[in-house]
Protein backbone atom coordinates (compact mmCIF):
# COMPACT_ATOMS: atom_id res chain seq x y z
CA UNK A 1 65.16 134.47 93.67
CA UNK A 2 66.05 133.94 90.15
CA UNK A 3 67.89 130.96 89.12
CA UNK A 4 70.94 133.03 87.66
CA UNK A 5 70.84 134.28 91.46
CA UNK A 6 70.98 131.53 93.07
CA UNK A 7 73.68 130.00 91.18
CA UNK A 8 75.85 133.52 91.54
CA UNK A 9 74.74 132.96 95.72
CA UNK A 10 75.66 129.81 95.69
CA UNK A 11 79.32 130.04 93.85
CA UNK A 12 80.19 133.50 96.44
CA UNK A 13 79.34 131.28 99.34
CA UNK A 14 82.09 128.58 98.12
CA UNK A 15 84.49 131.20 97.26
CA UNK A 16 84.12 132.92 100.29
CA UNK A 17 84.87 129.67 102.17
CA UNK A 18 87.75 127.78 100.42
CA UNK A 19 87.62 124.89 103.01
CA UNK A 20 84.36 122.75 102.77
CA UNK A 21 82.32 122.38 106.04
CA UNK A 22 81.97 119.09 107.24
CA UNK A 23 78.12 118.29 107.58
CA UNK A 24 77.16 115.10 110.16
CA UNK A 25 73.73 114.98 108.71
CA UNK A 26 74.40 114.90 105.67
CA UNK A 27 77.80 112.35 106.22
CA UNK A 28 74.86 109.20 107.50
CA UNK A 29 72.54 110.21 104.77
CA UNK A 30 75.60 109.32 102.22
CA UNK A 31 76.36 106.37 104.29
CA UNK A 32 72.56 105.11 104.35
CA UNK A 33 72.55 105.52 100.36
CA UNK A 34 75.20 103.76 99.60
CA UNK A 35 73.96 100.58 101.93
CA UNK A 36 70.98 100.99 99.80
CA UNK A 37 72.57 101.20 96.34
CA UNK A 38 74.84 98.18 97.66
CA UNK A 39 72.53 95.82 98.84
CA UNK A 40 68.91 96.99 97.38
CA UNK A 41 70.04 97.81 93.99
CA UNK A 42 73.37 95.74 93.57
CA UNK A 43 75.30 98.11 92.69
CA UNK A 44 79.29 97.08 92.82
CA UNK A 45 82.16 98.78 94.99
CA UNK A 46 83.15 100.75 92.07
CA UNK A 47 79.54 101.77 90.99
CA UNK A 48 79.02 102.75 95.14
CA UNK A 49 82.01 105.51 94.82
CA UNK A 50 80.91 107.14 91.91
CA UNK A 51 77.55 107.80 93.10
CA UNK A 52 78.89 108.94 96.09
CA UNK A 53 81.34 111.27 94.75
CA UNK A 54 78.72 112.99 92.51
CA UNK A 55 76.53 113.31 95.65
CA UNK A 56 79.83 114.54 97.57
CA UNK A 57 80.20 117.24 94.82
CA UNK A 58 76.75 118.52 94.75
CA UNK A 59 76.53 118.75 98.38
CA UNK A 60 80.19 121.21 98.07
CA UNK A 61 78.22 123.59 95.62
CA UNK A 62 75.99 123.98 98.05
CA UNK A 63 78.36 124.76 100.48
CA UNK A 64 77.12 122.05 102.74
CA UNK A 65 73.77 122.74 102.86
CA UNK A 66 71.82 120.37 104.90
CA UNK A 67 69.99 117.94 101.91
CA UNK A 68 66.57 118.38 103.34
CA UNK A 69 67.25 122.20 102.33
CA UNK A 70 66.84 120.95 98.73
CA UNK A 71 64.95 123.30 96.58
CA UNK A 72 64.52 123.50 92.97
CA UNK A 73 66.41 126.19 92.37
CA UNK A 74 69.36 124.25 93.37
CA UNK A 75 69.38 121.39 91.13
CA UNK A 76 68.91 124.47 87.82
CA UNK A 77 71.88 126.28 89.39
CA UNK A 78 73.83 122.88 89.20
CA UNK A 79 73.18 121.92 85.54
CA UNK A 80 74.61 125.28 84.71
CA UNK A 81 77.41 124.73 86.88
CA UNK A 82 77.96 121.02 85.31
CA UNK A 83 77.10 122.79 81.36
CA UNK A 84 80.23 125.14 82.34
CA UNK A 85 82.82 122.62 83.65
CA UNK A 86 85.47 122.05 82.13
CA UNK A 87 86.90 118.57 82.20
CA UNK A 88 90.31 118.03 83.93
CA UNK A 89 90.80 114.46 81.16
CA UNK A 90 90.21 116.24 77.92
CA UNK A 91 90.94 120.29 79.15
CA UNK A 92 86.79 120.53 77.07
CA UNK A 93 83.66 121.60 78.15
CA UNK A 94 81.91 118.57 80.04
CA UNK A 95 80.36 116.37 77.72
CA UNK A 96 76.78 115.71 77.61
CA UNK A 97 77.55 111.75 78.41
CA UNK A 98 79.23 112.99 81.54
CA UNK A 99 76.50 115.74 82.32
CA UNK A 100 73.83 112.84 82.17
CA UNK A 101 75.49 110.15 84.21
CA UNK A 102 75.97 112.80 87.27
CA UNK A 103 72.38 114.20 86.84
CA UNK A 104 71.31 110.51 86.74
CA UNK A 105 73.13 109.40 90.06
CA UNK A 106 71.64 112.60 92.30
CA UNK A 107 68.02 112.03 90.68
CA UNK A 108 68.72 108.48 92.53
CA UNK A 109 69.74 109.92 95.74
CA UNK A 110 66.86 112.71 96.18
CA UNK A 111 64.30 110.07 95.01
CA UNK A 112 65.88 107.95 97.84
CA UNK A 113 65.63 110.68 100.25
CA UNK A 114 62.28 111.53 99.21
CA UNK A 115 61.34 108.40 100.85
CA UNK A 116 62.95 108.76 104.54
CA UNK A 117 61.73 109.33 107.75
CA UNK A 118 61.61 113.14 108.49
CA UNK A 119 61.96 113.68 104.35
CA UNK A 120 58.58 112.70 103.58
CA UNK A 121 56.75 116.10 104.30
CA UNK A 122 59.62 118.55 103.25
CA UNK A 123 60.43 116.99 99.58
CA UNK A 124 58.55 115.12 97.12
CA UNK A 125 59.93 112.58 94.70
CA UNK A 126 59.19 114.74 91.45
CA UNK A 127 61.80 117.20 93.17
CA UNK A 128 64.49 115.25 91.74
CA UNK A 129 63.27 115.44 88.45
CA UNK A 130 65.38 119.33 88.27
CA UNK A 131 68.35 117.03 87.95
CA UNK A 132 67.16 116.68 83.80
CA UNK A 133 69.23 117.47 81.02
CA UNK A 134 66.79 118.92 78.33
CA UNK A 135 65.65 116.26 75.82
CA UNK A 136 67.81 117.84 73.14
CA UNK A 137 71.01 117.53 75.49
CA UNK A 138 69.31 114.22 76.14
CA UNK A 139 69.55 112.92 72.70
CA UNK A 140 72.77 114.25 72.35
CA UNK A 141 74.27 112.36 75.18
CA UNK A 142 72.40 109.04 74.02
CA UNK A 143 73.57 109.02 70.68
CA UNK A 144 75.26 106.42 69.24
CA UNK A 145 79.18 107.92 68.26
CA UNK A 146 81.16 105.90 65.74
CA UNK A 147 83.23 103.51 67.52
CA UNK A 148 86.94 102.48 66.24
CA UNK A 149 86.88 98.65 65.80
CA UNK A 150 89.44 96.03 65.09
CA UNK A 151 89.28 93.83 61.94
CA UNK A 152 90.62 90.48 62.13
CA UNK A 153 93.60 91.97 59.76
CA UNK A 154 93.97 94.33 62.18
CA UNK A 155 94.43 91.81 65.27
CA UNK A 156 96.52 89.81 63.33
CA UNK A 157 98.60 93.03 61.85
CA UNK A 158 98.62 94.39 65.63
CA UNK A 159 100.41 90.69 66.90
CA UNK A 160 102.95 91.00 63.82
CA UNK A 161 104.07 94.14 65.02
CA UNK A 162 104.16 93.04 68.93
CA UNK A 163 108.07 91.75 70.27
CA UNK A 164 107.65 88.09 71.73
CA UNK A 165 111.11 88.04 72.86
CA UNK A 166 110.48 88.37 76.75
CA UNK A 167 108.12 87.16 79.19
CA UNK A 168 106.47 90.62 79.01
CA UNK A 169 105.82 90.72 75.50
CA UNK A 170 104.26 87.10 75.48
CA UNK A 171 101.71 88.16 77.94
CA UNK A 172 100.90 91.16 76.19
CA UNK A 173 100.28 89.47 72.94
CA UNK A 174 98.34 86.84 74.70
CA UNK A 175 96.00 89.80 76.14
CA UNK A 176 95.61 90.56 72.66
CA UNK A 177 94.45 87.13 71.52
CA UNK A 178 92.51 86.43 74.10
CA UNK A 179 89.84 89.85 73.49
CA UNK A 180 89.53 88.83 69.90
CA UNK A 181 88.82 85.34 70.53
CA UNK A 182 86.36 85.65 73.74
CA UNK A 183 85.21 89.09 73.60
CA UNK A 184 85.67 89.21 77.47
CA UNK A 185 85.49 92.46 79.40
CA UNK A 186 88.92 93.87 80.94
CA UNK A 187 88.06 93.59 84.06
CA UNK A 188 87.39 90.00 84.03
CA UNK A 189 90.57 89.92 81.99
CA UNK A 190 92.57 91.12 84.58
CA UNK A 191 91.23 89.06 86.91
CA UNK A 192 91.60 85.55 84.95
CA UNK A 193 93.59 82.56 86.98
CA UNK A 194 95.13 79.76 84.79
CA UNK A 195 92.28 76.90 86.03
CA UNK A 196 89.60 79.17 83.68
CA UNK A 197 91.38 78.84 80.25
CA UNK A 198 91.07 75.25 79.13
CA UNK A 199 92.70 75.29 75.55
CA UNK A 200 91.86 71.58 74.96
CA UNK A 201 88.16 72.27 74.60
CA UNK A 202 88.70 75.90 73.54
CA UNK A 203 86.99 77.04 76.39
CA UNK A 204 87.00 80.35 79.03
CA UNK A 205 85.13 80.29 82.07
CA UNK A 206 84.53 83.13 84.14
CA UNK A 207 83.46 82.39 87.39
CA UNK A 208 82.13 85.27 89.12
CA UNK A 209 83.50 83.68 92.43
CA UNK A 210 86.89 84.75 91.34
CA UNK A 211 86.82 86.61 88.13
CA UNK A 212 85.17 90.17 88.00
CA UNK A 213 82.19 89.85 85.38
CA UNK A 214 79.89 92.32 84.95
CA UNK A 215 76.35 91.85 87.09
CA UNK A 216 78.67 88.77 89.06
CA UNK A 217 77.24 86.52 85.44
CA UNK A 218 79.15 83.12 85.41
CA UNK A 219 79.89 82.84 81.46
CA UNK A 220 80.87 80.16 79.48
CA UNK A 221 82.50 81.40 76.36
CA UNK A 222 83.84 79.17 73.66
CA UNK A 223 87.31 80.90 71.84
CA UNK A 224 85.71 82.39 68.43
CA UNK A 225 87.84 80.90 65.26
CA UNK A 226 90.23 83.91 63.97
CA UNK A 227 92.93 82.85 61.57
CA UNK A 228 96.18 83.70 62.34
CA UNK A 229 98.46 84.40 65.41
CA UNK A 230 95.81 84.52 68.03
CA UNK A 231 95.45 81.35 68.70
CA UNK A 232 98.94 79.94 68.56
CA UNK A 233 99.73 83.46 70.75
CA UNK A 234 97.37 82.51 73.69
CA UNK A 235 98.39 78.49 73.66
CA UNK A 236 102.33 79.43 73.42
CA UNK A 237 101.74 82.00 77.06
CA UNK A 238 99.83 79.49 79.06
CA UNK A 239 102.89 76.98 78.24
CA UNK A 240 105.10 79.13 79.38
CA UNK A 241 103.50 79.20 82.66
CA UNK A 242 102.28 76.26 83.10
CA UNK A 243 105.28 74.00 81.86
CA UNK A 244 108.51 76.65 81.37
CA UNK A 245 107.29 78.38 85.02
CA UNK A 246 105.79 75.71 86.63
CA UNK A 247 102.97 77.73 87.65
CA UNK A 248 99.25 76.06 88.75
CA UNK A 249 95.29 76.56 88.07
CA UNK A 250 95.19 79.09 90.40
CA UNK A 251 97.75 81.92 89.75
CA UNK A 252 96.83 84.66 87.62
CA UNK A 253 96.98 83.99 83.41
CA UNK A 254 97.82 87.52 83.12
CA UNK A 255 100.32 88.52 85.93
CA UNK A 256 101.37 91.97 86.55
CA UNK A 257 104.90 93.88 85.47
CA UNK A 258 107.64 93.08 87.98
CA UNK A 259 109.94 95.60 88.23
CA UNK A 260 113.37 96.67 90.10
CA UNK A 261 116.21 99.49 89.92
CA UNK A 262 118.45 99.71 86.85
CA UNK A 263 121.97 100.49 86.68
CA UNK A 264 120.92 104.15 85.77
CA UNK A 265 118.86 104.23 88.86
CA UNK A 266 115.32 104.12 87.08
CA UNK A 267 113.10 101.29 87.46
CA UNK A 268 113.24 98.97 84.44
CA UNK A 269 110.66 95.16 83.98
CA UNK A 270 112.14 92.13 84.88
CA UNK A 271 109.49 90.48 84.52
CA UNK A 272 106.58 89.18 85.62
CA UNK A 273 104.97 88.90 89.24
CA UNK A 274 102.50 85.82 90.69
CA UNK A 275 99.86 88.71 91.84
CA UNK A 276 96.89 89.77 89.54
CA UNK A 277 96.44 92.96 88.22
CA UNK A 278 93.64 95.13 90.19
CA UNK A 279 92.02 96.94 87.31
CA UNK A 280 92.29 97.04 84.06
CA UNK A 281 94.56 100.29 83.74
CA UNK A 282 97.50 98.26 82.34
CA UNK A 283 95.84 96.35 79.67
CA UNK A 284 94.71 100.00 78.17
CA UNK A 285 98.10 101.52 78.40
CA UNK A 286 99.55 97.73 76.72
CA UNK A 287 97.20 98.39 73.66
CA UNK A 288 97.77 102.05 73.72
CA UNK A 289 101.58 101.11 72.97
CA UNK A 290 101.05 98.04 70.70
CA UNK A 291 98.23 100.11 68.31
CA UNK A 292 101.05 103.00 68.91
CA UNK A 293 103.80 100.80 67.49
CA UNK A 294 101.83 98.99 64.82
CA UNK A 295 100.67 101.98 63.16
CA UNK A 296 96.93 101.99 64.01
CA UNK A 297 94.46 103.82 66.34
CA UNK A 298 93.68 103.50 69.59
CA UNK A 299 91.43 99.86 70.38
CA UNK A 300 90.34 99.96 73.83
CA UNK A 301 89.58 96.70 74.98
CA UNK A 302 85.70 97.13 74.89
CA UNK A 303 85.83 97.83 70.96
CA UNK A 304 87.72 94.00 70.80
CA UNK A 305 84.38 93.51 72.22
CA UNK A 306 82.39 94.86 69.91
CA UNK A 307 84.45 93.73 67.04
CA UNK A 308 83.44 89.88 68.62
CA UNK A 309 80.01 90.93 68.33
CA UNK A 310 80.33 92.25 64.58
CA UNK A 311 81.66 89.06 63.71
CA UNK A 312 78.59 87.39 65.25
CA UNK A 313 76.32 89.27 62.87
CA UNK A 314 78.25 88.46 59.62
CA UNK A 315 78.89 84.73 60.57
CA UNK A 316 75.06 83.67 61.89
CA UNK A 317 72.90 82.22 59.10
CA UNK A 318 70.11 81.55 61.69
CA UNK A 319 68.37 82.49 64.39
CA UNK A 320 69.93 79.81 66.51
CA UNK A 321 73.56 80.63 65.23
CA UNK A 322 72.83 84.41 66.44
CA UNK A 323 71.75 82.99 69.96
CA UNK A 324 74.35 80.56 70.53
CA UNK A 325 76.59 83.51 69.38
CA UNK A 326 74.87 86.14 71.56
CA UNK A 327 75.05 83.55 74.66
CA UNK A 328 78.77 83.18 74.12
CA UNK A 329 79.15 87.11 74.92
CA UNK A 330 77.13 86.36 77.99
CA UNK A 331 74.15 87.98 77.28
CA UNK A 332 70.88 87.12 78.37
CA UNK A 333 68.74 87.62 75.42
CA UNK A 334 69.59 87.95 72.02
CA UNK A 335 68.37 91.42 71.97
CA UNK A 336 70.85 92.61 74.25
CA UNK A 337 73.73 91.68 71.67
CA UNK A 338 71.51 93.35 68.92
CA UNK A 339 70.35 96.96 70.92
CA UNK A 340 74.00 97.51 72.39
CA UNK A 341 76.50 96.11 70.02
CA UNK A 342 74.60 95.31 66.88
CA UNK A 343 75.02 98.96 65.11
CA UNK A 344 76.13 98.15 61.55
CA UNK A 345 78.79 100.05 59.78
CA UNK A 346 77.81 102.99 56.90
CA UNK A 347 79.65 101.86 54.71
CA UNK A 348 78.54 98.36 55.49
CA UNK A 349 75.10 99.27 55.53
CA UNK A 350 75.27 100.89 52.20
CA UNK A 351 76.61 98.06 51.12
CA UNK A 352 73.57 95.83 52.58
CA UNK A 353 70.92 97.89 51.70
CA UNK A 354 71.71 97.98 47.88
CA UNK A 355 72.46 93.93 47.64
CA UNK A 356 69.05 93.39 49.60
CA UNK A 357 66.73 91.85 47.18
CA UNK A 358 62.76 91.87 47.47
CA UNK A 359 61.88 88.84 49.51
CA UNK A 360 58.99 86.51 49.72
CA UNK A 361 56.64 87.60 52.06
CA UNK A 362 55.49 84.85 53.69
CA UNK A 363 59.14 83.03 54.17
CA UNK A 364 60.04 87.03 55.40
CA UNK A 365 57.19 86.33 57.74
CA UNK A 366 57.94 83.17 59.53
CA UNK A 367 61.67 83.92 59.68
CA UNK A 368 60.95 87.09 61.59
CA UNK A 369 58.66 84.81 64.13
CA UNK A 370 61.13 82.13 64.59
CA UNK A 371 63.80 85.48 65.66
CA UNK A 372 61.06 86.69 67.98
CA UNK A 373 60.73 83.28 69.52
CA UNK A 374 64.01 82.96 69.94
CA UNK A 375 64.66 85.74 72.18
CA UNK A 376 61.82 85.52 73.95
């Protein structure tokens, strides 16, 4: 059978049965995975649902099929399916990012289940290598796209235009200063208590005990200099609840919205509430509005992060500057901060390339080893 067949087999057996079978079998193998991906590979609670939906949605175009059914065929017929999709965010085809990730998480599994009892004879690990984009699609989906980032004007242009009237605003525009200044992910953001802020020393720890780093990393980070509002922004919310609110170390430094019932019947902010935030939803939709109001694009709060590291590579003068600076981010390696965040501007690069002058080559020499033993 043909792979256009199988595909056109497989999408008149779904049609032709609107409500998905439930499969036992196939319900432990998805439980037994995710153990694994859990506690074998680490993966977090979040990470664990995603790989199990994708699984959950392959197993539906296959109408159920028992897993050990696998064939080849199966895992073409999918890709087309996937290169067809049409995502329900952006109303576009699936995008090549999206088409990867998904292929990536069922390669996992069928590896996986390559491996178990009563799997061994009737797959083989190479099966799961159907679930692979072409290299061209590959290379699309790994290349770098050209990521809106935050100048320091632009922080300190986006805090000019942000109300600090209520308790509301001065949280939000203490969200704002603390990105620029730390670089810190939103969801260790969100999940910040008072006790981890010490503005005497200048100082944010994340614990992974309580806040929600990424790989559970405890990081030390050290607020970055940025002139203007940030600063002052960030000390002026943490007296308001430590001194105006008489708030301790251990409730949240960014609380959620409180809200109740207007006089008009729809819910208006009163406020703020001792509970944390659970994600990092809110902080999006609070720079969505503030970049909205202040007349610029859209920073999501992993550009502030990249914006930290950008700073990093214009302010180091030596190797040791760039690691202390790297280490700050909570990277392991300086490499790390180079490979992922460390993509320099055209314009900027233009600009680099045509001041570079010829240099000496020994002094070129020993600088590069000194880099190499530093991130080693």
């Amino acid at each position: 059978m043909s792979n256009q067949s199988t595909y056109r087999t497989l999408s008149r057996k779904r049609a032709a049965d609107s409500v998905a079978r439930y499969n036992a079998k196939n319900e432990r193998l998805k439980r037994q995975h995710a153990t694994f991906l859990k506690e074998a590979e680490g993966f977090g609670e979040e990470a664990v649902r995603h790989a199990m939906a994708t699984i959950d949605d392959f197993e539906a175009f296959c109408h159920r099929a028992c897993f050990g059914d696998f064939r080849s065929a199966n895992a073409i017929a999918y890709k087309e399916h996937l290169a067809q999709r049409i995502s329900r965010k952006t109303g576009e085809p699936l995008s090549k990012v999206s088409q990867l990730r998904t292929l990536q998480g069922l390669q996992r599994f069928f590896r996986w289940l390559a491996d178990q009892d009563g799997y061994r004879r009737r797959m083989r690990a190479s099966d799961a290598d159907y679930f692979r984009l072409s290299r061209r699609d590959q290379s699309i989906a790994k290349a770098v796209n050209k990521r809106i980032l935050p100048s320091t004007e632009d922080v300190a242009r986006l805090l000019a235009a942000m109300p600090s009237t209520t308790l509301v605003d001065k949280r939000n525009r203490a969200i704002v200063a603390i990105l620029i200044q730390t670089g810190a992910r939103v969801g260790a953001v969100a999940s910040l208590r008072i006790k981890h802020l010490d503005l005497n020393r200048r100082v944010l720890k994340q614990d992974p005990r309580e806040v929600k780093t990424k790989f559970a990393k405890p990081i030390e980070t050290y607020l970055i200099h940025v002139d203007g509002d940030a600063f002052p922004a960030l000390e002026e919310w943490v007296g308001v609840l430590t001194v105006d609110m008489g708030w301790g170390p251990d409730d949240p430094l960014f609380p959620k919205t409180s809200t109740a019932m207007g006089p008009e019947l729809v819910f208006v902010q009163t406020g703020v509430d001792r509970e944390p935030w659970r994600s990092g939803i809110p902080i999006r939709r609070i720079l969505e509005e503030a970049c909205q109001a202040a007349g610029l694009p859209y920073f999501n709060p992993h550009s502030f992060r990249h914006a930290v590291a950008r700073l990093g590579l214009e302010r180091a003068r030596t190797p040791e500057q760039m690691k202390a600076w790297s280490q700050n981010m909570g990277h392991t390696g300086l490499l790390t901060t180079l490979h992922h965040y460390g993509s320099v501007d055209p314009e900027r690069q233009r600009e680099i390339i045509r001041n570079m002058k010829a240099a000496v080559q020994d002094d070129l020499r020993d600088k590069l080893e000194k880099l190499l033993n530093e991130t080693r």
